[in-house]
C-alpha atoms as a PDB file:
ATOM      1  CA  UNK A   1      -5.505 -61.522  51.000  1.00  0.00           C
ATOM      2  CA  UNK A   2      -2.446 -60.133  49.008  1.00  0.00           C
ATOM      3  CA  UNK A   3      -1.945 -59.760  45.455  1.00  0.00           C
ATOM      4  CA  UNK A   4       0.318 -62.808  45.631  1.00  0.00           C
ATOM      5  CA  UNK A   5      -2.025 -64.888  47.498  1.00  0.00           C
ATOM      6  CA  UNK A   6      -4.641 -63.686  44.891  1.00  0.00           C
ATOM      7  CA  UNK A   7      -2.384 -64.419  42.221  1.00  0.00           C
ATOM      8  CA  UNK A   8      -1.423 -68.120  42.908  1.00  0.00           C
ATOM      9  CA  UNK A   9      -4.999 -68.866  43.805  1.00  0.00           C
ATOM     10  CA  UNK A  10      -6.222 -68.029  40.050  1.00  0.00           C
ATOM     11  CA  UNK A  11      -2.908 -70.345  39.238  1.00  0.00           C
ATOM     12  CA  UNK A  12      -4.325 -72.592  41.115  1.00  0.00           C
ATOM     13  CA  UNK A  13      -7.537 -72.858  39.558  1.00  0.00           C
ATOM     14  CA  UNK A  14      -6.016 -72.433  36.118  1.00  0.00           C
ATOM     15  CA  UNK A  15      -3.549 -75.642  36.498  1.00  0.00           C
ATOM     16  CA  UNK A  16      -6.036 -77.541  38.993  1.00  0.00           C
ATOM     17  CA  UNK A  17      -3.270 -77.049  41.996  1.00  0.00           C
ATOM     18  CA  UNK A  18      -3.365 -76.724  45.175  1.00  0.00           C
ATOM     19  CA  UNK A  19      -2.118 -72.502  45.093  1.00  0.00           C
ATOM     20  CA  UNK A  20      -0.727 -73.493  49.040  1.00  0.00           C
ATOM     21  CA  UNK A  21       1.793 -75.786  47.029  1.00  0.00           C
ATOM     22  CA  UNK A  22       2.461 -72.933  44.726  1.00  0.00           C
ATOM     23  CA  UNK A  23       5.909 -71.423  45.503  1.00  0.00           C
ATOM     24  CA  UNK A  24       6.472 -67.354  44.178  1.00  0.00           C
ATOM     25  CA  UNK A  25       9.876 -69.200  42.460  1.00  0.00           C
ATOM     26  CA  UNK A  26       7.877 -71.897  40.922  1.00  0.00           C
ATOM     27  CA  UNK A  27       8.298 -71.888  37.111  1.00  0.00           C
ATOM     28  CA  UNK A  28       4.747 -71.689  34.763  1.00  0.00           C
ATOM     29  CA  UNK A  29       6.389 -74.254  32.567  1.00  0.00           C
ATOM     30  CA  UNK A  30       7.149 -76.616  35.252  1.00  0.00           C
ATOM     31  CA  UNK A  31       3.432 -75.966  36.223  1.00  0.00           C
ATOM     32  CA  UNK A  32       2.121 -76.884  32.533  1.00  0.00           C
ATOM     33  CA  UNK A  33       1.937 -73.289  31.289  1.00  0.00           C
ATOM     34  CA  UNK A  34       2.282 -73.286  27.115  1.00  0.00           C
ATOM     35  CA  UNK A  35       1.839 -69.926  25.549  1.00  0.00           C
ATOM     36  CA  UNK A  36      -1.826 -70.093  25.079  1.00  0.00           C
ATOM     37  CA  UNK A  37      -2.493 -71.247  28.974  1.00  0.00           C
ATOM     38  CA  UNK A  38      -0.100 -67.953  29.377  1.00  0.00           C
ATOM     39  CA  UNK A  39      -2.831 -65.956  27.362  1.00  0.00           C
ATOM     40  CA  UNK A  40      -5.607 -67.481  29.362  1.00  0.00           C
ATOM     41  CA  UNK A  41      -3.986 -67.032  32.889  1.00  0.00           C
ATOM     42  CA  UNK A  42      -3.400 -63.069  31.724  1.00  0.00           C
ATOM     43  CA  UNK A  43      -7.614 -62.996  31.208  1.00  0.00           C
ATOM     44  CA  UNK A  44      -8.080 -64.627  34.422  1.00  0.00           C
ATOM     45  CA  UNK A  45      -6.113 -62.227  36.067  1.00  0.00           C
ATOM     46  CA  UNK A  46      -7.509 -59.301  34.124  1.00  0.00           C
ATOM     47  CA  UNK A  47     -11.040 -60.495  35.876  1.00  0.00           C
ATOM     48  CA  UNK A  48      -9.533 -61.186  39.549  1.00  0.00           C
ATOM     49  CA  UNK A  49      -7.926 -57.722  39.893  1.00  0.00           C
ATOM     50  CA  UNK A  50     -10.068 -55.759  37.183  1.00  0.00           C
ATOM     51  CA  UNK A  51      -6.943 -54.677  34.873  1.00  0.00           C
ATOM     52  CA  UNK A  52      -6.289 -54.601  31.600  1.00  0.00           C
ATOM     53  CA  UNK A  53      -2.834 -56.485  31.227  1.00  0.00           C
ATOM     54  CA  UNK A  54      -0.798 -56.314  28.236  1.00  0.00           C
ATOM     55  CA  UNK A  55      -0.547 -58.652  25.384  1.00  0.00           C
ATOM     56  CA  UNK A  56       2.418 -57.406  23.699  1.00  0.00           C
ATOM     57  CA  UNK A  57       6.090 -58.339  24.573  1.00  0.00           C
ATOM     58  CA  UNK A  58       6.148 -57.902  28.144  1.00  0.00           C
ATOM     59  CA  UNK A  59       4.359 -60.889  28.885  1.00  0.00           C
ATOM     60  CA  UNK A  60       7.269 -63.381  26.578  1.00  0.00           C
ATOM     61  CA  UNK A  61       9.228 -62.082  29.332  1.00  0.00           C
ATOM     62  CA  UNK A  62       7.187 -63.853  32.288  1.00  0.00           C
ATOM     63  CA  UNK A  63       8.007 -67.097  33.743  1.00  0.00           C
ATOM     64  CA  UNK A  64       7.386 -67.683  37.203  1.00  0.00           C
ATOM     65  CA  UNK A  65       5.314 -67.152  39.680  1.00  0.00           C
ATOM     66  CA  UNK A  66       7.459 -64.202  40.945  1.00  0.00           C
ATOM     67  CA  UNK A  67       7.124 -62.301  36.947  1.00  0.00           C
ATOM     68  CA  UNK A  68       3.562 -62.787  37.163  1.00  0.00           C
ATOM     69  CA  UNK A  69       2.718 -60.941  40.682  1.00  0.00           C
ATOM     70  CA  UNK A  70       5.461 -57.839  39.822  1.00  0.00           C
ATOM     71  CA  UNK A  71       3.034 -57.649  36.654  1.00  0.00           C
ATOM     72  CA  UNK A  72       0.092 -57.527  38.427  1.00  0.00           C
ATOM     73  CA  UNK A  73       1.502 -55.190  41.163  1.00  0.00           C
ATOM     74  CA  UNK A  74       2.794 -52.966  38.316  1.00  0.00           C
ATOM     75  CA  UNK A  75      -0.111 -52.481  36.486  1.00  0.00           C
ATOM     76  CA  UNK A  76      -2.607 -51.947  39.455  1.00  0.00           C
ATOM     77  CA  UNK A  77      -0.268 -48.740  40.413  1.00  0.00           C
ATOM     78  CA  UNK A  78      -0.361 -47.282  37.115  1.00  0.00           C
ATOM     79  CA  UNK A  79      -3.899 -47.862  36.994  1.00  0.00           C
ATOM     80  CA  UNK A  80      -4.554 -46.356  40.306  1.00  0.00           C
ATOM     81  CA  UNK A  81      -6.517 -50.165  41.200  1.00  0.00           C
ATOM     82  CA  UNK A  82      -6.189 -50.943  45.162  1.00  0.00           C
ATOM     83  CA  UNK A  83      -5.520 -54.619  45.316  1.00  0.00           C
END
């Protein structure tokens, strides 16, 4: 399974979608992200791949489905994690 595979499953289970309906262009908004589910989806992550994510300004930056899995990728290469 890929890291965006992996990623839109935990979507899915965050937003109670289907993550085969989830498109890597879809928006978080349009899927009924507010900041907090934001905050929430970043700990879920954080468990799936076993990273530590950031909480600072990078993630106001993030809103779709694309942002999210360029995060993930990013962070599991400078943390020497194989997805």
């Amino acid at each position: 399974m890929t890291v965006e595979d992996r990623v839109k499953r935990v979507i899915g289970n965050h937003f109670d979608l289907d993550p085969e309906m989830i498109k890597v262009t879809s928006e978080l908004e349009v899927l009924g992200a507010d900041s907090l589910d934001l905050i929430e989806l970043l700990m879920a992550l954080e468990e799936e791949f076993r990273i530590e994510l950031p909480d600072n300004d990078e993630i106001c930056h993030i809103a779709t489905v694309k942002d999210v899995v360029r995060m993930v990728k990013d962070h599991l290469s400078h943390q020497g994690v194989t997805a």
